[in-house]
N, C-alpha and C. Protein backbone atom coordinates (compact mmCIF):
# COMPACT_ATOMS: atom_id res chain seq x y z
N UNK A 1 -134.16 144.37 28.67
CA UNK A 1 -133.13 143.36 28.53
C UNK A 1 -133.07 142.52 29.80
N UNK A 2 -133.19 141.26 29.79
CA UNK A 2 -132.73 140.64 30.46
C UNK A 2 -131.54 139.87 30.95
N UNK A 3 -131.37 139.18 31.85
CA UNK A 3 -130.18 139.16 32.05
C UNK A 3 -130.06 137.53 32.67
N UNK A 4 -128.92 136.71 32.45
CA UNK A 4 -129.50 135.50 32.76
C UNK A 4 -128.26 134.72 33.43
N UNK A 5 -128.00 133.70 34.91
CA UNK A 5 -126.83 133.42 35.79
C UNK A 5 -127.39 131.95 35.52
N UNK A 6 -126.04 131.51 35.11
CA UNK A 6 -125.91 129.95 34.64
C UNK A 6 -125.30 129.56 35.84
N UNK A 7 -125.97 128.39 36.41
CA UNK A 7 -125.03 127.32 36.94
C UNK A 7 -124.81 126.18 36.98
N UNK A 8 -123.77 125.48 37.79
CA UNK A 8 -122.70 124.53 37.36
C UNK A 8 -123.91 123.33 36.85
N UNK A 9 -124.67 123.23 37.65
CA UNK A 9 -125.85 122.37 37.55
C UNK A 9 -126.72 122.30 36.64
N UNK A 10 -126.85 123.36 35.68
CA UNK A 10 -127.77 123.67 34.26
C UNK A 10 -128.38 124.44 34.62
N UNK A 11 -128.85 124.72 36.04
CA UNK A 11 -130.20 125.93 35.91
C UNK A 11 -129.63 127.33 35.59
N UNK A 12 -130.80 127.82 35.39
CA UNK A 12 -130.77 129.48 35.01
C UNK A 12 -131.60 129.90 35.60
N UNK A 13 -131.31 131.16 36.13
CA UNK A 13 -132.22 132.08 36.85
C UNK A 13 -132.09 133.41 35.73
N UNK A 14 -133.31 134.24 35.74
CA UNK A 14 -132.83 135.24 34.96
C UNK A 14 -133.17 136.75 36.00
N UNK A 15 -132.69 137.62 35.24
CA UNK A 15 -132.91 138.90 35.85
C UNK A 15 -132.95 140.27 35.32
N UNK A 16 -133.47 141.00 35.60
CA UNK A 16 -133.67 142.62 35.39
C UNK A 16 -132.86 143.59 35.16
N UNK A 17 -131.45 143.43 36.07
CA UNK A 17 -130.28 144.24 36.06
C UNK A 17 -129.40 143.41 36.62
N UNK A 18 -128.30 144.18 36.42
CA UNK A 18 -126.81 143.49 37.06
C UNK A 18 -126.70 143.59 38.32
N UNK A 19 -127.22 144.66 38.92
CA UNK A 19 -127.61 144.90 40.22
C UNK A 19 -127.89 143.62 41.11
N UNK A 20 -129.25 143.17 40.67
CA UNK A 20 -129.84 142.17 41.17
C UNK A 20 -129.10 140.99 41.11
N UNK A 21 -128.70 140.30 40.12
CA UNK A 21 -128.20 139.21 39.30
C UNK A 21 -126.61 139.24 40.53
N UNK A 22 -125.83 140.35 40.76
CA UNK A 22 -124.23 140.23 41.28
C UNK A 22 -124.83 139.91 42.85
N UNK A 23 -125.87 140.79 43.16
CA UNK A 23 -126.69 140.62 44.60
C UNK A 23 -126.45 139.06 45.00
N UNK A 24 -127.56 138.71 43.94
CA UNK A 24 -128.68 137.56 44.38
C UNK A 24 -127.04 136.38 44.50
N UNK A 25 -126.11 136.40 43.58
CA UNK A 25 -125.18 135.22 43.71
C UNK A 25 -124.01 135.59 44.72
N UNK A 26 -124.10 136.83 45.43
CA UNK A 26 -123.21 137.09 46.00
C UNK A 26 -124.28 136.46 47.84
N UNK A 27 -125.48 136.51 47.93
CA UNK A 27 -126.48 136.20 48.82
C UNK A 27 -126.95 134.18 48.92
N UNK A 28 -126.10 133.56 47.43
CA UNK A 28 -125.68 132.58 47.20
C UNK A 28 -124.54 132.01 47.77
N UNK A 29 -123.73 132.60 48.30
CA UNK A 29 -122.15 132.37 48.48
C UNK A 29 -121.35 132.19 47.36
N UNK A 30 -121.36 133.01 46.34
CA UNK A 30 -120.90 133.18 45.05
C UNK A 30 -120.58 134.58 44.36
N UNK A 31 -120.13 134.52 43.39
CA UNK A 31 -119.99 135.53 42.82
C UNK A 31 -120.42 135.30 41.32
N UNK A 32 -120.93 136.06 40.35
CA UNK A 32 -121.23 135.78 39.03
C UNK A 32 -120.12 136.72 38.00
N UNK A 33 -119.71 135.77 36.89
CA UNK A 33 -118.75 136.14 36.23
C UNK A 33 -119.55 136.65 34.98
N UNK A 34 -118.83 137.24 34.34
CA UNK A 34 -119.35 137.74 33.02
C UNK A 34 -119.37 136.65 31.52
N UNK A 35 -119.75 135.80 31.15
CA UNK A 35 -119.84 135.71 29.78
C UNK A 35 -119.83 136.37 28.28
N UNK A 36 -120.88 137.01 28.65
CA UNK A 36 -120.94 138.14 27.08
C UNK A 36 -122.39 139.30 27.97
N UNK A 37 -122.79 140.07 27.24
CA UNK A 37 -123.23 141.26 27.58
C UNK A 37 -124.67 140.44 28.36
N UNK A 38 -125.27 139.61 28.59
CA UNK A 38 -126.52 139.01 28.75
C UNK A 38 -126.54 137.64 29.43
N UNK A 39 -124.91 136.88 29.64
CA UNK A 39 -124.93 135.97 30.36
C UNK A 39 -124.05 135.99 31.54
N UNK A 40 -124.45 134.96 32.25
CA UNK A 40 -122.72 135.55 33.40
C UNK A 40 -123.17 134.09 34.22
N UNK A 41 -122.12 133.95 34.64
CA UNK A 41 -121.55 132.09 34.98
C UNK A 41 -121.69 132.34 36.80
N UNK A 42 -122.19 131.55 37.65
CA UNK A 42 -122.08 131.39 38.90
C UNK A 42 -120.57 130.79 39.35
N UNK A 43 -119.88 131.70 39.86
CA UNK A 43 -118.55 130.85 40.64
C UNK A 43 -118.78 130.92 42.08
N UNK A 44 -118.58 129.58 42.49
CA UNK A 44 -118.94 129.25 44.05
C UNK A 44 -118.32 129.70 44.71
N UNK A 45 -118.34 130.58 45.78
CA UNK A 45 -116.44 130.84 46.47
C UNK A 45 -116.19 130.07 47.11
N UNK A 46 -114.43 129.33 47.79
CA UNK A 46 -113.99 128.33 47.84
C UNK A 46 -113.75 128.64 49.22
């Protein structure tokens, strides 16, 4: 299963686990929100 972080901009990055995916947007200056079991939204922190 993959796993896939939308942002505000249209792109998508996808990923392997949640692991990686909360990592990689938290190494963004962000945090990723949940959508449904397979998507999850980039929020920028303010």
């Amino acid at each position: 299963m993959t796993l896939n972080l939308n942002f505000p901009n249209g792109n998508v990055q996808t990923y392997n686990s949640v692991f990686d995916l909360r990592d990689a947007a938290r190494l963004m200056g962000g945090e990723a929100k949940m959508i449904n079991s397979d998507t999850y939204a980039f929020v920028p922190k303010k």
